[in-house]
C-alpha atoms as a PDB file:
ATOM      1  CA  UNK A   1      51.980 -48.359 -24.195  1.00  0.00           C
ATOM      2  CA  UNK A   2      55.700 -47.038 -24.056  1.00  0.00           C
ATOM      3  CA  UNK A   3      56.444 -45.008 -27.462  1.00  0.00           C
ATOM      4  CA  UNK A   4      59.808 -46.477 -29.290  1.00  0.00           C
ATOM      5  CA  UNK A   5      61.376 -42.907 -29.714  1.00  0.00           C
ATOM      6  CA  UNK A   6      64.652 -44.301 -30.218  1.00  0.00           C
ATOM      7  CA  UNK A   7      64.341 -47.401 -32.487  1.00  0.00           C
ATOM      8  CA  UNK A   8      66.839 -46.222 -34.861  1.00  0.00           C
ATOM      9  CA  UNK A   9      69.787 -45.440 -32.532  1.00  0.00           C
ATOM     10  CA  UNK A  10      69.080 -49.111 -30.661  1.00  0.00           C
ATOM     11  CA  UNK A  11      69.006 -50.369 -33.994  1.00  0.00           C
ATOM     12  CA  UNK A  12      72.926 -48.574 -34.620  1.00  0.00           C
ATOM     13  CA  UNK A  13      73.443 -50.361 -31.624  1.00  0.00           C
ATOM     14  CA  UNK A  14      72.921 -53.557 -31.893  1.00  0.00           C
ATOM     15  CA  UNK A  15      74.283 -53.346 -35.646  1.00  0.00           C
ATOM     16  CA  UNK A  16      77.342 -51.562 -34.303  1.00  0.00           C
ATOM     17  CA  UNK A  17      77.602 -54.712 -31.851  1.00  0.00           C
ATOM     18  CA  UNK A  18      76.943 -57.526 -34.188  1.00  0.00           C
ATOM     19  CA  UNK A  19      78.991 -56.085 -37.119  1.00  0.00           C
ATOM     20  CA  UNK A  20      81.919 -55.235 -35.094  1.00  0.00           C
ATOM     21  CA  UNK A  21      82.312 -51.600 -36.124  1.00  0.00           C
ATOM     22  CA  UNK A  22      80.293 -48.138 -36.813  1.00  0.00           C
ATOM     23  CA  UNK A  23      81.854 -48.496 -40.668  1.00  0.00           C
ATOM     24  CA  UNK A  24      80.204 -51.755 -40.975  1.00  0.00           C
ATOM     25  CA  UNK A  25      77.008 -50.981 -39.334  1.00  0.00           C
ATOM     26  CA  UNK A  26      76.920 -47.853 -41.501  1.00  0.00           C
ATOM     27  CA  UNK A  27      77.117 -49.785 -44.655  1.00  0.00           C
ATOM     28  CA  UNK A  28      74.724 -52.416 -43.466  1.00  0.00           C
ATOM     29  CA  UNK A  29      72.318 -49.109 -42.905  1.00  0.00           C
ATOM     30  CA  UNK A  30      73.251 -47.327 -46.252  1.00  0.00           C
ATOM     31  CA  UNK A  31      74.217 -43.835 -44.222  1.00  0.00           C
ATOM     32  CA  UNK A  32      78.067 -42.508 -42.976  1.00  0.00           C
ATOM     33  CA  UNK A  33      79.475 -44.026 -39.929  1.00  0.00           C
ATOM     34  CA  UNK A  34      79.355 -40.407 -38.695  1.00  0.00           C
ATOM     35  CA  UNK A  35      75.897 -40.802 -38.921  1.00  0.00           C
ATOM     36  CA  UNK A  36      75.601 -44.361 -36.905  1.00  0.00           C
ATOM     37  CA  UNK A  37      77.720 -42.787 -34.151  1.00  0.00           C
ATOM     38  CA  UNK A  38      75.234 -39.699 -33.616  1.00  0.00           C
ATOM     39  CA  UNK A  39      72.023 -42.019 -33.013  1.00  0.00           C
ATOM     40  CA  UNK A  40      74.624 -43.949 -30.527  1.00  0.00           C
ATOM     41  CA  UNK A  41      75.637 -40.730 -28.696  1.00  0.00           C
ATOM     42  CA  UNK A  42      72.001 -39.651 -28.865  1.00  0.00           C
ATOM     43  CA  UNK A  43      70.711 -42.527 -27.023  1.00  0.00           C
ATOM     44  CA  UNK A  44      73.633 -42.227 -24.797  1.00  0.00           C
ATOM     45  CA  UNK A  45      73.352 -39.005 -23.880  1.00  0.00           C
ATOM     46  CA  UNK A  46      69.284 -39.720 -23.029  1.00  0.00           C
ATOM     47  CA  UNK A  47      70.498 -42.577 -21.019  1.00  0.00           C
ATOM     48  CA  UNK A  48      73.445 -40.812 -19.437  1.00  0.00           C
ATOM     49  CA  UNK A  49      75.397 -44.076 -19.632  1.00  0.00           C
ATOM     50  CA  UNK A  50      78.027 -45.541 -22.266  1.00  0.00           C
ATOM     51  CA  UNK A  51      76.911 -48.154 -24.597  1.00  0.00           C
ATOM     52  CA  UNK A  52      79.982 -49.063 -26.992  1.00  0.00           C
ATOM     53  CA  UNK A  53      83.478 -49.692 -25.739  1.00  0.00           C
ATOM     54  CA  UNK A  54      86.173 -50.259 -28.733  1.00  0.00           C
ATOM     55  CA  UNK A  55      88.521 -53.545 -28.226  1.00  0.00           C
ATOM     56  CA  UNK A  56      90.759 -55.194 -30.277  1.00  0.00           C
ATOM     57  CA  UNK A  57      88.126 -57.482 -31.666  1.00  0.00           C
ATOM     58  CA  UNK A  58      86.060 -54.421 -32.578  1.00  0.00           C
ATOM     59  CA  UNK A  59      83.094 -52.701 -30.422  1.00  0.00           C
ATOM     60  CA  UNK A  60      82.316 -54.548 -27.305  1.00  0.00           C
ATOM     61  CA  UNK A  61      79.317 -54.098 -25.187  1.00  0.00           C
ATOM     62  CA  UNK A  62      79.921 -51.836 -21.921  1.00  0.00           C
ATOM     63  CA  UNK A  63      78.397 -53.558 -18.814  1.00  0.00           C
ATOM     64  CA  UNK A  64      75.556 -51.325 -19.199  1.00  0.00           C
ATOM     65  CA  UNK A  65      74.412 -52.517 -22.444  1.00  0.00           C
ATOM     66  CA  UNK A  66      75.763 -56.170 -22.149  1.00  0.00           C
ATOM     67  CA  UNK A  67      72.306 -56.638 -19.545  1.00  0.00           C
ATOM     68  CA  UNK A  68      70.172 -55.962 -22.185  1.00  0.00           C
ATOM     69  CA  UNK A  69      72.024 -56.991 -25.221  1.00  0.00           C
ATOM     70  CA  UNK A  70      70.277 -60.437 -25.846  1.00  0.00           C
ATOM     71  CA  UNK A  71      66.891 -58.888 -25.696  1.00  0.00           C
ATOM     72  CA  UNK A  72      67.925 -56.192 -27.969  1.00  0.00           C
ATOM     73  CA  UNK A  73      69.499 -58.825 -30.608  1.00  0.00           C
ATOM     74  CA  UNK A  74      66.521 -61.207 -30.300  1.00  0.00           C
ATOM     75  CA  UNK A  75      64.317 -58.259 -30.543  1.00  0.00           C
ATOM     76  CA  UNK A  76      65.843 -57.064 -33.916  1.00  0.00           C
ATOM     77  CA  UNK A  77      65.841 -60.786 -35.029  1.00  0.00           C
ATOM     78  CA  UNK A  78      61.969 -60.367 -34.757  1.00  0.00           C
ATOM     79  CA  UNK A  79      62.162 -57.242 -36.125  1.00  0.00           C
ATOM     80  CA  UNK A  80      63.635 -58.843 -39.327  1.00  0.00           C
ATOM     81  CA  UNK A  81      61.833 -61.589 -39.740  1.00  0.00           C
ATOM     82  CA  UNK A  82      58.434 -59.446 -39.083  1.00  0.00           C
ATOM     83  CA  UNK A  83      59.792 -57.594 -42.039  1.00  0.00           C
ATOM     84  CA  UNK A  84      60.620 -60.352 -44.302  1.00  0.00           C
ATOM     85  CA  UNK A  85      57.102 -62.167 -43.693  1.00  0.00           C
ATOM     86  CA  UNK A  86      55.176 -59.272 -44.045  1.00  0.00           C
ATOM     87  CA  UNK A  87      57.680 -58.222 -47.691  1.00  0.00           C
ATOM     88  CA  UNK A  88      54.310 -58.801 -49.793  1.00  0.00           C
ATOM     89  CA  UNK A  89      52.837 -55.766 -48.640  1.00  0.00           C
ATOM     90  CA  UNK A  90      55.318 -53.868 -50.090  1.00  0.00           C
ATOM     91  CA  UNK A  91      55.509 -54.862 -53.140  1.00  0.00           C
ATOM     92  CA  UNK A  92      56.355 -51.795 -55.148  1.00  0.00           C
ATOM     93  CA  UNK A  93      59.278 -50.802 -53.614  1.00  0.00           C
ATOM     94  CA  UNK A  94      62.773 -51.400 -53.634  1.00  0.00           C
ATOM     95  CA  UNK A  95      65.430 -50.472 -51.288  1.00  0.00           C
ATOM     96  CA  UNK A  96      68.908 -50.004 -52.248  1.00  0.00           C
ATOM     97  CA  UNK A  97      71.981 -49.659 -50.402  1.00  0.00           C
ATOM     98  CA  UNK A  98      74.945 -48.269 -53.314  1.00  0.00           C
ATOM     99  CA  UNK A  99      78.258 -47.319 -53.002  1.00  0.00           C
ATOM    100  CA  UNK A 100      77.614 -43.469 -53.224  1.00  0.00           C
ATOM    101  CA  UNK A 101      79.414 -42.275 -55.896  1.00  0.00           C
ATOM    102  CA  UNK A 102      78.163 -44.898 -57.959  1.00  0.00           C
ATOM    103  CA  UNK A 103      74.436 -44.210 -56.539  1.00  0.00           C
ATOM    104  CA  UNK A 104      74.756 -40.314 -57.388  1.00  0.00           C
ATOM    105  CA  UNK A 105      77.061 -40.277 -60.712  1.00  0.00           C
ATOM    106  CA  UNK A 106      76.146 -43.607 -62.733  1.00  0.00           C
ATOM    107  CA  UNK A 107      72.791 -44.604 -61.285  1.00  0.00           C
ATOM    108  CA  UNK A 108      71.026 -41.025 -60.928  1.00  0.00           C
ATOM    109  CA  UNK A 109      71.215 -40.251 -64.170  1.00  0.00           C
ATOM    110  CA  UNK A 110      69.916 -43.716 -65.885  1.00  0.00           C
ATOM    111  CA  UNK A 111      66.923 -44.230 -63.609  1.00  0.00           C
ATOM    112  CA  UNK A 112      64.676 -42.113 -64.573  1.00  0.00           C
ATOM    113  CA  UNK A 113      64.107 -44.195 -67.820  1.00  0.00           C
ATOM    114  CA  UNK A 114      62.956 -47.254 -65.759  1.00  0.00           C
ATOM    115  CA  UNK A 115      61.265 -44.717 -63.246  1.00  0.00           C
ATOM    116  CA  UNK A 116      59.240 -43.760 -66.395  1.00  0.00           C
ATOM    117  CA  UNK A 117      58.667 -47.094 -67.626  1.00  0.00           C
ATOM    118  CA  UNK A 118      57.554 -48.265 -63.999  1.00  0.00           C
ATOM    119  CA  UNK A 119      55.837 -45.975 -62.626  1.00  0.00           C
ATOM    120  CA  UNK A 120      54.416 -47.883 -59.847  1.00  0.00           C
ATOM    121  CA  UNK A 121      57.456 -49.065 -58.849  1.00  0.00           C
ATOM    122  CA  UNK A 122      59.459 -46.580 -55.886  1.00  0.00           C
ATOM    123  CA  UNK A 123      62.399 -46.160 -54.534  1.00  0.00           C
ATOM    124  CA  UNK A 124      64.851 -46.095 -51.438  1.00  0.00           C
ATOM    125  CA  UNK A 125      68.246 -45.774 -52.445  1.00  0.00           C
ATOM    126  CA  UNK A 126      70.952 -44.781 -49.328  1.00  0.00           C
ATOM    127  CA  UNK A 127      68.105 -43.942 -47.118  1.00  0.00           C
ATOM    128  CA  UNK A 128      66.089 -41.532 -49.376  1.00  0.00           C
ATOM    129  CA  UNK A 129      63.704 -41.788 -51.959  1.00  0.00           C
ATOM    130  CA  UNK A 130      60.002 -41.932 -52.666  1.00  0.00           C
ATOM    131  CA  UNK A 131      59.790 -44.075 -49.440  1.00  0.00           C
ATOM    132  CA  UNK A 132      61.462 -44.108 -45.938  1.00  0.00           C
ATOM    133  CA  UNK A 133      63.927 -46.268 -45.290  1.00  0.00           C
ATOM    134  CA  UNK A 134      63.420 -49.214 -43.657  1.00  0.00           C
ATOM    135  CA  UNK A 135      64.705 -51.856 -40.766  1.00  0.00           C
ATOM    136  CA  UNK A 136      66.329 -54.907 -41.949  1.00  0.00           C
ATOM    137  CA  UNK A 137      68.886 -56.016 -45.000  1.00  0.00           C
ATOM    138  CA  UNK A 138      68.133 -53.781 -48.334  1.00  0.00           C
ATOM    139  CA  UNK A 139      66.672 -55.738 -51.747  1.00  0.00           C
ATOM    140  CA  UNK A 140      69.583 -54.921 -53.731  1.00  0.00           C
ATOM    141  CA  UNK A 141      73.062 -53.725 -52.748  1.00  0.00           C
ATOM    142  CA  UNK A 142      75.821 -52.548 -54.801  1.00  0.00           C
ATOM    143  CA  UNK A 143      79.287 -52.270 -53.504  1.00  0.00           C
ATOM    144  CA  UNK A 144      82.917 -51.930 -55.327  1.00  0.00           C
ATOM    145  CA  UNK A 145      85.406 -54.076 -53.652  1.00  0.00           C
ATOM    146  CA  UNK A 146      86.174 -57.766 -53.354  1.00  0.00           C
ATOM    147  CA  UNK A 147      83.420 -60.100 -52.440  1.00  0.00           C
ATOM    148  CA  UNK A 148      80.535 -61.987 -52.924  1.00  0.00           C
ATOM    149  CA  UNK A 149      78.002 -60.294 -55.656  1.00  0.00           C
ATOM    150  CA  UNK A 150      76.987 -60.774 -59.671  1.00  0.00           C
ATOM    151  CA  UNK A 151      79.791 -58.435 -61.197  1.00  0.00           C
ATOM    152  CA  UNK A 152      78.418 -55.433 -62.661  1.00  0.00           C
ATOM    153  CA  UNK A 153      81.541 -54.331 -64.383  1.00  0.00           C
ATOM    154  CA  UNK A 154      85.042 -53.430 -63.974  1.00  0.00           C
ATOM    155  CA  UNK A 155      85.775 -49.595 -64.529  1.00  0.00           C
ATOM    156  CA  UNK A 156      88.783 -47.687 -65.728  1.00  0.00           C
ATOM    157  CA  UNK A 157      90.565 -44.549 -63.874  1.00  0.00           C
ATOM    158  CA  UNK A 158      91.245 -41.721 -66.048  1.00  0.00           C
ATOM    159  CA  UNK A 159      92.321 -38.415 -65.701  1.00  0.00           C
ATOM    160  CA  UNK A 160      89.549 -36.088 -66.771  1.00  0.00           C
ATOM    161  CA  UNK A 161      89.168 -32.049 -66.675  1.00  0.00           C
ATOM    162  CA  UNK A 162      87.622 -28.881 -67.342  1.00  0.00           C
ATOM    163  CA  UNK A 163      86.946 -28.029 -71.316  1.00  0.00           C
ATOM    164  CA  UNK A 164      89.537 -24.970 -70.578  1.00  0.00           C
ATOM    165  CA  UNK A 165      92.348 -26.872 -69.273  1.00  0.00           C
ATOM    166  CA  UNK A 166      93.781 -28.726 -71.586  1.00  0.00           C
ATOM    167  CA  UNK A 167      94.874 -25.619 -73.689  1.00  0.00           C
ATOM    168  CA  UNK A 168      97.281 -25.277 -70.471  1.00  0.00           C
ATOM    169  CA  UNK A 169      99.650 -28.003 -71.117  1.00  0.00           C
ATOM    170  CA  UNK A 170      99.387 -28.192 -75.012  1.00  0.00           C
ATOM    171  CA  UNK A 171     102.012 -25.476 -74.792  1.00  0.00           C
ATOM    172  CA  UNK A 172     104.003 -27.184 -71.996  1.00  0.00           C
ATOM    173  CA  UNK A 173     107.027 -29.610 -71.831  1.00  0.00           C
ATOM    174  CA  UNK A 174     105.666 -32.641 -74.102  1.00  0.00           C
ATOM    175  CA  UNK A 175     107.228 -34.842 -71.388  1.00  0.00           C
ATOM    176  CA  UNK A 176     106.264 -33.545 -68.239  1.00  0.00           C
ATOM    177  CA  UNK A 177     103.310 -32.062 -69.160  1.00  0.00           C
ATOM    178  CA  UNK A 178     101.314 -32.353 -65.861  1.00  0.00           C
ATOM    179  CA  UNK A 179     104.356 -30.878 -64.082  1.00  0.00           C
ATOM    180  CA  UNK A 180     103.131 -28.175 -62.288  1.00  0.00           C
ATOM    181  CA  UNK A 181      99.140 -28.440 -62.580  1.00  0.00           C
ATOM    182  CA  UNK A 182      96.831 -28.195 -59.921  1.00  0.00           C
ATOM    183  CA  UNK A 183      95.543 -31.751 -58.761  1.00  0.00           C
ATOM    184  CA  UNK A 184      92.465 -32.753 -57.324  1.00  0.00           C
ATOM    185  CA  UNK A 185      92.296 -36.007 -55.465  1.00  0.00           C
ATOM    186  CA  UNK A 186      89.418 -38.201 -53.500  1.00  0.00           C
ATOM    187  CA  UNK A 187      90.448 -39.121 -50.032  1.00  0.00           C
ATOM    188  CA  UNK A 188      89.507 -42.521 -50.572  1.00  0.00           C
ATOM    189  CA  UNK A 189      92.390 -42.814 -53.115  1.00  0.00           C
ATOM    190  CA  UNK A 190      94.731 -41.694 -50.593  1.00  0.00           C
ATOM    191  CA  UNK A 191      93.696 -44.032 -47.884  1.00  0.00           C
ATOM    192  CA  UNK A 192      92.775 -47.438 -50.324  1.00  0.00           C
ATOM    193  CA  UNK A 193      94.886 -48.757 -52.451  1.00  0.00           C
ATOM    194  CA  UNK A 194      91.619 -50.282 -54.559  1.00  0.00           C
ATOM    195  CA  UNK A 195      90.997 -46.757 -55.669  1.00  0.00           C
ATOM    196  CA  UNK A 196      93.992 -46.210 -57.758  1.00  0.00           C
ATOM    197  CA  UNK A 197      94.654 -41.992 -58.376  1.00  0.00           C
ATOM    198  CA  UNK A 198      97.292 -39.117 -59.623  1.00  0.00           C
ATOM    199  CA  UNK A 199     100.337 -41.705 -57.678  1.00  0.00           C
ATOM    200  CA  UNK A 200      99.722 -44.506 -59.236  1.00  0.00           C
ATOM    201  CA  UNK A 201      98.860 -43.361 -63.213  1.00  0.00           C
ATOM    202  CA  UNK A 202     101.988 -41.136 -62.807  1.00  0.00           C
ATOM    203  CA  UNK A 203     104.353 -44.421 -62.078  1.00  0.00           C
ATOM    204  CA  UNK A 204     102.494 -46.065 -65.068  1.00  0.00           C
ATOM    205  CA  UNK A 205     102.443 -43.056 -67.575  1.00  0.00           C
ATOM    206  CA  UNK A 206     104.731 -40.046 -66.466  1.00  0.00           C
ATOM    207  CA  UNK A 207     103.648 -36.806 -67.276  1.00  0.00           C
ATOM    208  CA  UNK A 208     105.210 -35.769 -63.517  1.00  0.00           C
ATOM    209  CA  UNK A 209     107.933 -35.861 -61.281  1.00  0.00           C
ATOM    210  CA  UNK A 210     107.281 -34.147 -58.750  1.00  0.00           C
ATOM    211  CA  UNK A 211     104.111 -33.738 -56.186  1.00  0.00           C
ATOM    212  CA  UNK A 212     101.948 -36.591 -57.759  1.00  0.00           C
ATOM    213  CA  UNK A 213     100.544 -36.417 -54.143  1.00  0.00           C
ATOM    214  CA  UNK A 214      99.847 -32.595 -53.686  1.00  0.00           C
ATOM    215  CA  UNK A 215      96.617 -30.849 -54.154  1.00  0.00           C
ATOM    216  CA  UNK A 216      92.746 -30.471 -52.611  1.00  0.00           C
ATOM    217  CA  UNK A 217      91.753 -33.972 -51.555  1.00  0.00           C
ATOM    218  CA  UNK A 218      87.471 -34.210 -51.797  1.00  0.00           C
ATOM    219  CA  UNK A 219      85.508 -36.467 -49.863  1.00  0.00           C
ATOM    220  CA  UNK A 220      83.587 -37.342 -52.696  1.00  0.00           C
ATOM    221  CA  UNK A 221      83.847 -38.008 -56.132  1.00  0.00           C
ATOM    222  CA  UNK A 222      80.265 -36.055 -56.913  1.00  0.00           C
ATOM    223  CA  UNK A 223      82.138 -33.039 -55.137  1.00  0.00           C
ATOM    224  CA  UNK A 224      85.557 -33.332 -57.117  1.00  0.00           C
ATOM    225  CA  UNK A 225      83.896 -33.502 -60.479  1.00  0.00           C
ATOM    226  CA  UNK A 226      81.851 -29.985 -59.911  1.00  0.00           C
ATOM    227  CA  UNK A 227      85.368 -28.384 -59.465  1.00  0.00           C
ATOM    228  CA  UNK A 228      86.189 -30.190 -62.333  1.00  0.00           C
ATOM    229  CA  UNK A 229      83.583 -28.359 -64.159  1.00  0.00           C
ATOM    230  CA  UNK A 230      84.753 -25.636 -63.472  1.00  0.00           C
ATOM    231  CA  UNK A 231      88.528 -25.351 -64.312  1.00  0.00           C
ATOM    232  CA  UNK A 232      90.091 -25.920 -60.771  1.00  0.00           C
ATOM    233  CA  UNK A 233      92.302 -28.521 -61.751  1.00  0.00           C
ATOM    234  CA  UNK A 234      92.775 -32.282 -63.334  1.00  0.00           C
ATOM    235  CA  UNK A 235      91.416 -35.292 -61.102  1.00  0.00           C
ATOM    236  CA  UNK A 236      91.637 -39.433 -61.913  1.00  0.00           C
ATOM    237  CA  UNK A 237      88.207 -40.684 -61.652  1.00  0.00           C
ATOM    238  CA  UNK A 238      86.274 -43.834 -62.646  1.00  0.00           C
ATOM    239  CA  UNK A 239      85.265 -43.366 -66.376  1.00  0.00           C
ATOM    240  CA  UNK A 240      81.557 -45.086 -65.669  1.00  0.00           C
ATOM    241  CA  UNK A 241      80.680 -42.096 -63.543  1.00  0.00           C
ATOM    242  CA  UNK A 242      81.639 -38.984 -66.267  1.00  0.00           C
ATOM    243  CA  UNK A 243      80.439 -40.717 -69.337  1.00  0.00           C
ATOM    244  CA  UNK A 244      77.437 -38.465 -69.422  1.00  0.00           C
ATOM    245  CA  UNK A 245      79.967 -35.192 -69.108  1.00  0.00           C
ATOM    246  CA  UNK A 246      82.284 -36.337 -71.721  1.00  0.00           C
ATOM    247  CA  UNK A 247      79.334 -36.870 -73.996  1.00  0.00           C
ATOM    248  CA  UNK A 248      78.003 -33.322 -72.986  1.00  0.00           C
ATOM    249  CA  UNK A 249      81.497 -31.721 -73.361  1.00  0.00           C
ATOM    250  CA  UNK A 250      81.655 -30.584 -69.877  1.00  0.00           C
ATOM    251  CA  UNK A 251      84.605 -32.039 -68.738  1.00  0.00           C
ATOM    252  CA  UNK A 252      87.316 -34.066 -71.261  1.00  0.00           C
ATOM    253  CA  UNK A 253      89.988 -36.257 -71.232  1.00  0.00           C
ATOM    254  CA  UNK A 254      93.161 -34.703 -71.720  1.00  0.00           C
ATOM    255  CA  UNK A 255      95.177 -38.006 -72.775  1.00  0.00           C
ATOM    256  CA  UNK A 256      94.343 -40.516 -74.650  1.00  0.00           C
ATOM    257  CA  UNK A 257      91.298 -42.765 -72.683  1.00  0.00           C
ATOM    258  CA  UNK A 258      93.912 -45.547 -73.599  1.00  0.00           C
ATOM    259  CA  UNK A 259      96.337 -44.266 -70.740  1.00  0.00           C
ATOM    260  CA  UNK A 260      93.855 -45.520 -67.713  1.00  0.00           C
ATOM    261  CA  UNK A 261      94.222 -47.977 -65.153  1.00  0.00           C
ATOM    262  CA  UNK A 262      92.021 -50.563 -64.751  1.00  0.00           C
ATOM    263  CA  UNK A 263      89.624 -51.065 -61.670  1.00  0.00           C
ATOM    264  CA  UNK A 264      91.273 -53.946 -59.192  1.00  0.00           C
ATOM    265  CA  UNK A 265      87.831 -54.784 -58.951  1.00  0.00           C
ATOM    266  CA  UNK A 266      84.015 -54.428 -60.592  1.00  0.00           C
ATOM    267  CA  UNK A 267      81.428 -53.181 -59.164  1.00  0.00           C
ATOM    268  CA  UNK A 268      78.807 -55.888 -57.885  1.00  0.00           C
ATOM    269  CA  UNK A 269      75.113 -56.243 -56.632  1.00  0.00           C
ATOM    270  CA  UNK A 270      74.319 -58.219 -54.413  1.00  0.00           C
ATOM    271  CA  UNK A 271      69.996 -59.515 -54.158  1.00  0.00           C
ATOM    272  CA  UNK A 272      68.681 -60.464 -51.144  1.00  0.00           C
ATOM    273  CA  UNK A 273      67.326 -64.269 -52.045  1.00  0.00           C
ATOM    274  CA  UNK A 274      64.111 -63.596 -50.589  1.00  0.00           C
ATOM    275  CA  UNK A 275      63.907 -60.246 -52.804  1.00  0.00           C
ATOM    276  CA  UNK A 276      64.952 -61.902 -55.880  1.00  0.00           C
ATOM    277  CA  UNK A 277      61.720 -63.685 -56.256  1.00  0.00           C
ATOM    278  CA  UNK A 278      59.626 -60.496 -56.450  1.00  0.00           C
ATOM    279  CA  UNK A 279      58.789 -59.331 -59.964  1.00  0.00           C
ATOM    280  CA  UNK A 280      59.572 -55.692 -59.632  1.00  0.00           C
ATOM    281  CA  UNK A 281      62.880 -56.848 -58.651  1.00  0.00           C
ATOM    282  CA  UNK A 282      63.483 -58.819 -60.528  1.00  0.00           C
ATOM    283  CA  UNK A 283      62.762 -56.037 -63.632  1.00  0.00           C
ATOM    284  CA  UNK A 284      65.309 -53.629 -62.037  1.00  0.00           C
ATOM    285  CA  UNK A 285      67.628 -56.579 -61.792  1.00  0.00           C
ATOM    286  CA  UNK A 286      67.291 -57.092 -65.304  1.00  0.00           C
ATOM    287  CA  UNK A 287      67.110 -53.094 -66.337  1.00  0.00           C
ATOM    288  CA  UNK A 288      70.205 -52.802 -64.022  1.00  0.00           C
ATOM    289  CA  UNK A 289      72.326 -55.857 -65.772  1.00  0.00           C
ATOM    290  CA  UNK A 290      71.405 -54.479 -69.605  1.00  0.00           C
ATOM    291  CA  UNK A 291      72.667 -50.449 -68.421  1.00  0.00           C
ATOM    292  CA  UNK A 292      75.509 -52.250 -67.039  1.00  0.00           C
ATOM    293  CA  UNK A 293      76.238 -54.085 -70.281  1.00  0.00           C
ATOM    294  CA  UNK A 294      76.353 -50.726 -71.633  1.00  0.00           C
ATOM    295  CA  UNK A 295      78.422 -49.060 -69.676  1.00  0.00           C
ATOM    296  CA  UNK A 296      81.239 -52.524 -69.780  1.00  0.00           C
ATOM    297  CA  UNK A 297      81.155 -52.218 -73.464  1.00  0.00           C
ATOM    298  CA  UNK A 298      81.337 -47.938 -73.549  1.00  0.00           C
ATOM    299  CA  UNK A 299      84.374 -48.273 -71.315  1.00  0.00           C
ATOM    300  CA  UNK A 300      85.811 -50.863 -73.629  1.00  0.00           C
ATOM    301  CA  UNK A 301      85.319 -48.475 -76.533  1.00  0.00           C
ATOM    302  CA  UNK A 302      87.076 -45.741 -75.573  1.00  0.00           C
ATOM    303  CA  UNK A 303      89.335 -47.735 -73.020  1.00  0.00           C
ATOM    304  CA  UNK A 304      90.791 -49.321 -76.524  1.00  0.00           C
ATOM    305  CA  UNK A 305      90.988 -45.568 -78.281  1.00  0.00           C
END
């Protein structure tokens, strides 16, 4: 019997193929596209042959792949229905696919308390967990974006900073206090205009003139907010995902919570229908609505402050 050493990278594959891009694949798998284009090379370089040609209409098939293409999507078809049939024998766990900063910053530090309260019940959020990840669509997903999905709920952008800095422009010009400051930025908010950052609070509230664009830009926001901690400078971020450090004291607001822009759009979580009929998902469902509640009316409190 041949060994299937390379399941995962046929599986990037034939996601890459069917979804039309590594980015799309990637989110499908709940890991970086970086990460979907290594198990493609890997398998390329071990068949010493391209796979993936990029067209207009997204990836295309090269002529070496396209021969076994219909074998490979029928065989994943199986592969997913195998795994859907089968579901009952997995009944304690739950896989997750997040949005990451919303998986490390908002969801880390609630789930414990359900973890306690269900101990039987384990998890596989983004590919890691108490159990591997594995092949076919995840339980639960959670994006933030437009789309289909039970909205979560809609957060607010604020600037936020180390407990030392704001001591630094209490002194300054009352108008242009900011002017000057060192400013830390995700590079999501410089590529998507559905993360709104330093450019677009400045337009709205001033503080600025010049440079609203200038400064470190982090790939993350879980990154950012530890030079936050620390002093380095003032960054916008999404108010759900420091509510634990503002309570703690170890980073602040240095404007009123008032001055923040609100999310174009919520966050939402999306059940596979299949899923949604086992118990233990439907109890995170549930635990996951009532934190969200939470965290929708927290953000309306001190939004309204």
């Amino acid at each position: 019997m041949v060994t299937l050493t390379h399941l995962k990278s046929l599986q990037a594959v034939e996601l890459s193929i069917r979804k039309g891009s590594l980015k799309a694949a990637a989110d499908t798998l709940g890991i970086t596209p970086a990460a979907v284009g290594q198990r493609v090379r890997t398998l390329e370089d071990f068949l010493g042959a391209d796979l993936l040609l990029r067209g207009r209409s997204g990836l295309q098939p090269t002529p070496q792949l396209e021969h076994a293409l219909s074998d490979l999507q029928l065989a994943f078809a199986a592969l997913e229905r195998v795994t859907d049939t089968l579901d009952f024998q997995r009944v304690s766990e739950i896989q997750i696919v997040a949005d990451p900063d919303w998986a490390e910053l908002w969801l880390a530090p609630r789930i414990d308390a359900f973890r306690e309260a269900h101990p039987n019940i384990l998890f596989c959020i983004n590919g890691a967990g108490d159990v591997p990840l594995r092949l076919g669509a995840p339980d639960i997903r959670i994006d933030y974006g437009e789309g289909s999905g039970e909205p979560l709920f809609t957060d607010a952008f604020l600037p936020v900073t180390g407990p030392d800095n704001p001591r630094r422009i209490a002194d300054w010009d009352p108008v242009l206090q900011m002017e000057g400051m060192p400013l830390l930025h995700l590079k999501v908010q410089r590529d998507n205009l559905d993360h709104p950052g330093w450019v677009e609070w400045f337009q709205k509230f001033g503080h600025r003139e010049s440079g609203p664009d200038r400064g470190v830009h982090y790939p993350n926001a879980r990154v950012a907010l530890e030079a936050v901690r620390q002093n380095v400078g003032f960054l916008v971020c999404g108010l759900s995902l420091v509510l634990s450090d503002l309570e703690k004291g170890s980073i602040v607001n240095p404007f009123p919570a008032s001055q923040h822009l609100t999310a174009p759009h919520p966050y939402r979580m999306q059940i596979r229908p299949d899923a949604a009929k086992r118990p233990q998902v439907q109890r995170f469902a549930a635990w996951l609505r009532n934190m969200a509640s939470e965290t929708r009316s927290e953000i309306l409190r001190l939004g309204s402050l």
